[in-house]
PDB file of N, CA and C in Angstrom:
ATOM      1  N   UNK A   1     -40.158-175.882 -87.203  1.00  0.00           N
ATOM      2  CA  UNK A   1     -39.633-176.329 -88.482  1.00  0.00           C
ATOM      3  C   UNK A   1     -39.518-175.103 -89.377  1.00  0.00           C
ATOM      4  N   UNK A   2     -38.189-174.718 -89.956  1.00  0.00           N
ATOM      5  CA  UNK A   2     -38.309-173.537 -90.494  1.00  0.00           C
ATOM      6  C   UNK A   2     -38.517-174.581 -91.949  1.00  0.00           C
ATOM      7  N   UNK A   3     -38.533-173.222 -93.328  1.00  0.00           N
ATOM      8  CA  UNK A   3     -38.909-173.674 -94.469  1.00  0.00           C
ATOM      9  C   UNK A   3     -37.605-174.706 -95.244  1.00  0.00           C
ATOM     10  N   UNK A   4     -36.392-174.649 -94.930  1.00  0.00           N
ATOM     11  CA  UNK A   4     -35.212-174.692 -95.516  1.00  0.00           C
ATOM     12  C   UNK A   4     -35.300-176.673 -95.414  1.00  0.00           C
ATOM     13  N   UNK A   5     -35.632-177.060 -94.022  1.00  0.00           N
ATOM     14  CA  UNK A   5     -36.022-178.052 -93.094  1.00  0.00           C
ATOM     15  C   UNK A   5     -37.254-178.754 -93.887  1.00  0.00           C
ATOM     16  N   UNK A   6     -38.598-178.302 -94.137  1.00  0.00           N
ATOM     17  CA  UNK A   6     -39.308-178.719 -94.908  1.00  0.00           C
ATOM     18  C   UNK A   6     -39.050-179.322 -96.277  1.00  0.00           C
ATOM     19  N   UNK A   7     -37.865-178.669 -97.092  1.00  0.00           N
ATOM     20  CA  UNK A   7     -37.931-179.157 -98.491  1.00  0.00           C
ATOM     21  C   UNK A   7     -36.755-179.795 -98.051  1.00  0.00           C
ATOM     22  N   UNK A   8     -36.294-179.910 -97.186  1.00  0.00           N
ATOM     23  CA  UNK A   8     -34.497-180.615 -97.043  1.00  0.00           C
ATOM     24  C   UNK A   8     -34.935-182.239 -96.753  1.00  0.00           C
ATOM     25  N   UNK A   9     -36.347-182.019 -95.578  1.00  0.00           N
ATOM     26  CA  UNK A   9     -36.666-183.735 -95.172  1.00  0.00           C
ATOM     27  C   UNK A   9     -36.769-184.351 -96.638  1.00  0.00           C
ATOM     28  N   UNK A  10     -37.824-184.158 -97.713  1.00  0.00           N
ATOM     29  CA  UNK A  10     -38.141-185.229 -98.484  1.00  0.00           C
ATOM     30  C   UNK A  10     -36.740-185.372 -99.351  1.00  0.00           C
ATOM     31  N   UNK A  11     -35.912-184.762 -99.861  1.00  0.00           N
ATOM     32  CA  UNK A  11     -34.679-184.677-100.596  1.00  0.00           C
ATOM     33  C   UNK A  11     -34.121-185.677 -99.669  1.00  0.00           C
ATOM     34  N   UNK A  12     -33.759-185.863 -98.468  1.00  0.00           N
ATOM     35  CA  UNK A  12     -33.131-186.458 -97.629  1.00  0.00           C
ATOM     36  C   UNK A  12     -33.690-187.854 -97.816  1.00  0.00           C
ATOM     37  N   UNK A  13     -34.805-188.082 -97.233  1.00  0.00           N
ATOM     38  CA  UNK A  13     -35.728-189.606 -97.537  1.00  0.00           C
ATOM     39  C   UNK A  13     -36.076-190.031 -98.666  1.00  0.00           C
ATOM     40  N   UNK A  14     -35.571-188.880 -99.775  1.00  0.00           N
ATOM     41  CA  UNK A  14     -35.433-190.048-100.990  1.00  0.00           C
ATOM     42  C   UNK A  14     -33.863-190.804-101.193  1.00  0.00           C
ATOM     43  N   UNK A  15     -33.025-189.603-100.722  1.00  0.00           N
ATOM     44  CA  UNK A  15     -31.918-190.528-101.131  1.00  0.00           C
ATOM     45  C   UNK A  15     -31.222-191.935 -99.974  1.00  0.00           C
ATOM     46  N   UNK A  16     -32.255-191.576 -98.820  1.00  0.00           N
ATOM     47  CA  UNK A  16     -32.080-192.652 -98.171  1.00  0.00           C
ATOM     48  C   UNK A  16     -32.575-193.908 -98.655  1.00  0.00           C
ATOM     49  N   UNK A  17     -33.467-193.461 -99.416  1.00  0.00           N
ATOM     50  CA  UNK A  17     -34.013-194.819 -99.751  1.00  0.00           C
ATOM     51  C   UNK A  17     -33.795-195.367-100.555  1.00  0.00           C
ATOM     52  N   UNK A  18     -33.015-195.091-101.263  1.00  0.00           N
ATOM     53  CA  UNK A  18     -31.944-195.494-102.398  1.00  0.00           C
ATOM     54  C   UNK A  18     -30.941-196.201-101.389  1.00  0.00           C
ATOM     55  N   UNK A  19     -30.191-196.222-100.449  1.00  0.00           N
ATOM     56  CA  UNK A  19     -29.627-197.214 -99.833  1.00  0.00           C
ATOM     57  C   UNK A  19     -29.986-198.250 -99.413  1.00  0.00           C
ATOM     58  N   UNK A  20     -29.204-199.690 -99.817  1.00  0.00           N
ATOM     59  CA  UNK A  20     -29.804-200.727 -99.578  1.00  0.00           C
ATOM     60  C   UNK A  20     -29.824-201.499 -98.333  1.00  0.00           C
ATOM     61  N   UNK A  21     -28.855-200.972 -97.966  1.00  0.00           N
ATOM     62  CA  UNK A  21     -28.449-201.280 -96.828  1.00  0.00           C
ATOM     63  C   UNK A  21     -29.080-200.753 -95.192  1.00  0.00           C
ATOM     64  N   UNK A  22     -29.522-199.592 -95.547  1.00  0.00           N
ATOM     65  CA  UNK A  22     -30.121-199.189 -94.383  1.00  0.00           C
ATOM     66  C   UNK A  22     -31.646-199.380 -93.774  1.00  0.00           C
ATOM     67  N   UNK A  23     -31.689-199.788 -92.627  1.00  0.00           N
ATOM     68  CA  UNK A  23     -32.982-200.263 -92.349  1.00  0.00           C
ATOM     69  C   UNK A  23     -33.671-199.597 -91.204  1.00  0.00           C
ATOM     70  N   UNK A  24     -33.277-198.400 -91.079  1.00  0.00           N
ATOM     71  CA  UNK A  24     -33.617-197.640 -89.792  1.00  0.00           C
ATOM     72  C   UNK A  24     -32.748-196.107 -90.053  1.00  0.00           C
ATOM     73  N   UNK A  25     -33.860-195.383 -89.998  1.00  0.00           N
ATOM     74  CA  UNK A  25     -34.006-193.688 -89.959  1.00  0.00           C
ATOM     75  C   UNK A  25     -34.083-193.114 -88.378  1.00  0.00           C
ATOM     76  N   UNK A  26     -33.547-192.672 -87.641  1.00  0.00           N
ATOM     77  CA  UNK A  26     -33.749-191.630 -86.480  1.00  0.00           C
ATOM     78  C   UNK A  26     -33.556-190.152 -86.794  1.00  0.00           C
ATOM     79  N   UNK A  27     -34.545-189.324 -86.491  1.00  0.00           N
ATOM     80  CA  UNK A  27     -34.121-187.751 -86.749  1.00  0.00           C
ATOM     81  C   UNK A  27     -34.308-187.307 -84.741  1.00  0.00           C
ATOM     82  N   UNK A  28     -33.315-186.525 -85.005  1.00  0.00           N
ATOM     83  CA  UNK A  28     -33.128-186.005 -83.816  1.00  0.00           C
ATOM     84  C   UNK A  28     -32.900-184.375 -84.063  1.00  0.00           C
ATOM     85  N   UNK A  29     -33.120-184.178 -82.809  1.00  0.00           N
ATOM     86  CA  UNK A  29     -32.895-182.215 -82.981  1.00  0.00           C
ATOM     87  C   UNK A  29     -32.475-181.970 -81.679  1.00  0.00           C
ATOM     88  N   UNK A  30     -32.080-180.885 -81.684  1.00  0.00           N
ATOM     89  CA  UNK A  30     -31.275-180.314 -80.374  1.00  0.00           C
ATOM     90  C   UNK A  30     -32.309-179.190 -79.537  1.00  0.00           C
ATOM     91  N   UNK A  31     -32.027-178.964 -78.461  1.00  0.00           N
ATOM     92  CA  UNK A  31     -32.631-178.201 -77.992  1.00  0.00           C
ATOM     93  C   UNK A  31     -33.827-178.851 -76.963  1.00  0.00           C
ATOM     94  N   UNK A  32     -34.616-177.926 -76.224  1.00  0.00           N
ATOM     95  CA  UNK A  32     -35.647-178.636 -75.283  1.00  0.00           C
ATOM     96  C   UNK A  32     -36.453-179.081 -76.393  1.00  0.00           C
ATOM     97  N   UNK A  33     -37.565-178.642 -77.209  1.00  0.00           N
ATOM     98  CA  UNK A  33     -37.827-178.814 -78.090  1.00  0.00           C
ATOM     99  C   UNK A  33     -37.529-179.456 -79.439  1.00  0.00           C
ATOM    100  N   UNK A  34     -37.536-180.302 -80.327  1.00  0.00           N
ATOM    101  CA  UNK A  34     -37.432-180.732 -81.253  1.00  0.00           C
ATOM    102  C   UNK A  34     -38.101-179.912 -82.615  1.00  0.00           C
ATOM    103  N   UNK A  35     -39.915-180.052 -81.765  1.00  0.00           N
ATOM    104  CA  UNK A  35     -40.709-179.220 -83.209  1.00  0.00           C
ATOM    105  C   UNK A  35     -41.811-179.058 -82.670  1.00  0.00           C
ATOM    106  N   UNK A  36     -42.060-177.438 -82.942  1.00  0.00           N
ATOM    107  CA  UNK A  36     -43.437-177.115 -82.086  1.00  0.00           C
ATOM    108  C   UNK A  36     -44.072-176.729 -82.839  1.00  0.00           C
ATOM    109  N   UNK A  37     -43.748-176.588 -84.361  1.00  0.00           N
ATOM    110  CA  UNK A  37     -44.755-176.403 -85.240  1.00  0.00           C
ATOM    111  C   UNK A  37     -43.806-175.495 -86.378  1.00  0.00           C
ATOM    112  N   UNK A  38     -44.476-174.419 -87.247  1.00  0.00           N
ATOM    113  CA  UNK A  38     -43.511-173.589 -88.126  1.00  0.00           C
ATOM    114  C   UNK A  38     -43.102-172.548 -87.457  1.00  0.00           C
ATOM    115  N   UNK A  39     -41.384-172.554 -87.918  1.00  0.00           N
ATOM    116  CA  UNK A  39     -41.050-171.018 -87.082  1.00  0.00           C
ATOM    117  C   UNK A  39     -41.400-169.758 -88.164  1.00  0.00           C
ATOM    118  N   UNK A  40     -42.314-169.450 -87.111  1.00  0.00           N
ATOM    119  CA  UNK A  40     -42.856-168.246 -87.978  1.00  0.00           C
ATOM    120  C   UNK A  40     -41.665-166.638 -88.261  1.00  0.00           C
ATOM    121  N   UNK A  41     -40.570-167.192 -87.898  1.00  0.00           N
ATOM    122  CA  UNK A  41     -39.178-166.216 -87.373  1.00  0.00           C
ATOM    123  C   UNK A  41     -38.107-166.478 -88.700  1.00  0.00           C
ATOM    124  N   UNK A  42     -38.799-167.470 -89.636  1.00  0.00           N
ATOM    125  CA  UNK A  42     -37.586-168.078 -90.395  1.00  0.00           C
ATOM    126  C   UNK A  42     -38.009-166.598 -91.377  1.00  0.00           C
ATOM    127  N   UNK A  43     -36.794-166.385 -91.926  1.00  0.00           N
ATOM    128  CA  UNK A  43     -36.792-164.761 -92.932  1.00  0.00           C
ATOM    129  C   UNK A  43     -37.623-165.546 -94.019  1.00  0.00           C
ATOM    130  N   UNK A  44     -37.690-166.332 -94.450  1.00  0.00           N
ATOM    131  CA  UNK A  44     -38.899-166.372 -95.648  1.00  0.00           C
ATOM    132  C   UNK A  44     -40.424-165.827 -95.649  1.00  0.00           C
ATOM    133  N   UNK A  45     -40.871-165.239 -94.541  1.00  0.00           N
ATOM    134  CA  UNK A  45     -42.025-164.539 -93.791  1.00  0.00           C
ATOM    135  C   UNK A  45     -41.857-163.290 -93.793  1.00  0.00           C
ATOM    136  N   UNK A  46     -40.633-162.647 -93.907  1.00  0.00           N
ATOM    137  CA  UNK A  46     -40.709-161.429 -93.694  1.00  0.00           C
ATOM    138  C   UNK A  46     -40.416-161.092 -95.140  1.00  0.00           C
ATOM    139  N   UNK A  47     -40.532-161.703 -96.260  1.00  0.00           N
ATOM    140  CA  UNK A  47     -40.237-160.967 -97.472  1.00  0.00           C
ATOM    141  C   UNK A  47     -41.970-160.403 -97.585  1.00  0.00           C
ATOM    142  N   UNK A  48     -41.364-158.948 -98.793  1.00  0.00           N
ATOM    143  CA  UNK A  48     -41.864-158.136 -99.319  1.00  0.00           C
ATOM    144  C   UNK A  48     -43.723-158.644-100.016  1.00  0.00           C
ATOM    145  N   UNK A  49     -44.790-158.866 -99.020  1.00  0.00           N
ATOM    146  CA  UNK A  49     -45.717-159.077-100.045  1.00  0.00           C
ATOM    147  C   UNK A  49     -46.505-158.294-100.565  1.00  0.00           C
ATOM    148  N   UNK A  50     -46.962-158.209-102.176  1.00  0.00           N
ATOM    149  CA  UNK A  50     -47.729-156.986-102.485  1.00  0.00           C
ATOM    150  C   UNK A  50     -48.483-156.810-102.421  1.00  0.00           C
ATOM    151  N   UNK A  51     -49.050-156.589-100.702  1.00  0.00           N
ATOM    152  CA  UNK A  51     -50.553-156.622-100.751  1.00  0.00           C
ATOM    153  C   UNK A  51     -50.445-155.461 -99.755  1.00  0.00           C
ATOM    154  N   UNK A  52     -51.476-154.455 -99.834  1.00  0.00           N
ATOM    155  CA  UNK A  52     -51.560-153.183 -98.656  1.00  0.00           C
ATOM    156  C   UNK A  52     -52.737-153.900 -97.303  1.00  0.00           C
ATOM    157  N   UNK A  53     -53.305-154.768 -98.050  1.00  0.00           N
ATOM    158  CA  UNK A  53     -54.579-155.294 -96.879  1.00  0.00           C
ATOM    159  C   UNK A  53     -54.011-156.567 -96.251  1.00  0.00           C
ATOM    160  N   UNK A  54     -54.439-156.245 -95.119  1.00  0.00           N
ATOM    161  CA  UNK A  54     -53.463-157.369 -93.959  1.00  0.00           C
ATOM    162  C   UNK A  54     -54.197-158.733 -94.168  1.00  0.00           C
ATOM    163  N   UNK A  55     -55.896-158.662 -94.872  1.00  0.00           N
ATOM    164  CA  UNK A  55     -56.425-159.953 -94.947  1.00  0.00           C
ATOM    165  C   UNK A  55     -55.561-160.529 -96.306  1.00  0.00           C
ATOM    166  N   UNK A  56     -55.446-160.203 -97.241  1.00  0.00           N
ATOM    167  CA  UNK A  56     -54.900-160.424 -98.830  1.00  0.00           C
ATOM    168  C   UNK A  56     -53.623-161.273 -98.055  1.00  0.00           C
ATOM    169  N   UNK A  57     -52.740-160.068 -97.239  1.00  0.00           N
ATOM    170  CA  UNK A  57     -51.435-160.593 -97.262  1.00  0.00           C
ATOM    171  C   UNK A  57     -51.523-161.914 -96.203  1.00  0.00           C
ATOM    172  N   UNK A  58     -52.662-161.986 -95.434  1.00  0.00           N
ATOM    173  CA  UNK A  58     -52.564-163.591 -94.678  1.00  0.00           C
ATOM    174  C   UNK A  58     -53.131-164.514 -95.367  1.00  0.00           C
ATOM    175  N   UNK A  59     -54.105-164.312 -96.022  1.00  0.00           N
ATOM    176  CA  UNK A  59     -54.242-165.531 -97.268  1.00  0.00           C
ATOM    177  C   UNK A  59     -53.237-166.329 -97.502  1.00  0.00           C
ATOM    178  N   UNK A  60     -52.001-165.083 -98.425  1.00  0.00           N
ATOM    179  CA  UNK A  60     -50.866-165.413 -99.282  1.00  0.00           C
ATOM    180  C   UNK A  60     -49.950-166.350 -98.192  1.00  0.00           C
ATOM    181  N   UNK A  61     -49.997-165.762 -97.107  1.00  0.00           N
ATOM    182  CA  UNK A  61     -49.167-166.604 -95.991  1.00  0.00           C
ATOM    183  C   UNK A  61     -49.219-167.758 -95.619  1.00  0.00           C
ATOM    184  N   UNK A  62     -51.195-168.224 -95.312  1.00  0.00           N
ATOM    185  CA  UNK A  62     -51.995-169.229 -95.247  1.00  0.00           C
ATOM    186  C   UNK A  62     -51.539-170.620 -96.280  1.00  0.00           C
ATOM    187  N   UNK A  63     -51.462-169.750 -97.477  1.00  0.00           N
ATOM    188  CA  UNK A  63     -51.316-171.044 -98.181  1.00  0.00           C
ATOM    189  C   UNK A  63     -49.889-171.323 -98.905  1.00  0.00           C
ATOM    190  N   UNK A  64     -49.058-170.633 -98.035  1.00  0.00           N
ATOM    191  CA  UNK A  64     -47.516-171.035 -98.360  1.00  0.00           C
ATOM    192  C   UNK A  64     -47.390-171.636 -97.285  1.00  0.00           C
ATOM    193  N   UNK A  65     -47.835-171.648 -95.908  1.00  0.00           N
ATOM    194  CA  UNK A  65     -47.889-172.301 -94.669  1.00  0.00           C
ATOM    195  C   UNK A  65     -48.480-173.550 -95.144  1.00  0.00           C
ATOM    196  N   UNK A  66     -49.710-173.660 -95.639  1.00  0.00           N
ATOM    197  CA  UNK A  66     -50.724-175.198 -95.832  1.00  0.00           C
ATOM    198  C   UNK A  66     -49.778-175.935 -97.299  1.00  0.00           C
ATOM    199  N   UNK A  67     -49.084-175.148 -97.943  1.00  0.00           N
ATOM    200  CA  UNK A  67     -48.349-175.959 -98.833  1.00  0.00           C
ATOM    201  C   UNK A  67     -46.897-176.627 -98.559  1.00  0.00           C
ATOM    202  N   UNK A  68     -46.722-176.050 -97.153  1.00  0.00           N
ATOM    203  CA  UNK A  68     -45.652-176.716 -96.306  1.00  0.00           C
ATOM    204  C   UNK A  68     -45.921-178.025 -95.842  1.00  0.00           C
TER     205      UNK A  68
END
């Protein structure tokens, strides 16, 4: 699940649910895989953090990951 995917699901399931008509959601994905967890590959990971210590800068990572 990259980050783009994370804030796109709930935007998506609210405005579904504003339809009255619909009574059934399927999400599907392509590939062998569907979701193996966060892609740690999505460029929002590789921006600039200001930290020189590798523990500081996984903290900062930690809890942009746990706020996903």
């Amino acid at each position: 699940m990259n980050v783009k995917m994370v804030y796109e699901i709930p935007a998506a399931m609210k405005f579904l649910s504003q339809c009255p008509d619909l009574r059934c959601v399927m999400m599907t994905g392509n590939g062998k895989h569907f979701s193996s967890g966060i892609d740690l590959q999505d460029p929002v990971f590789a921006l600039k953090i200001d930290q020189d210590e590798v523990s500081r800068r996984s903290i900062i990572i930690y809890k942009f990951i746990k706020e996903l």
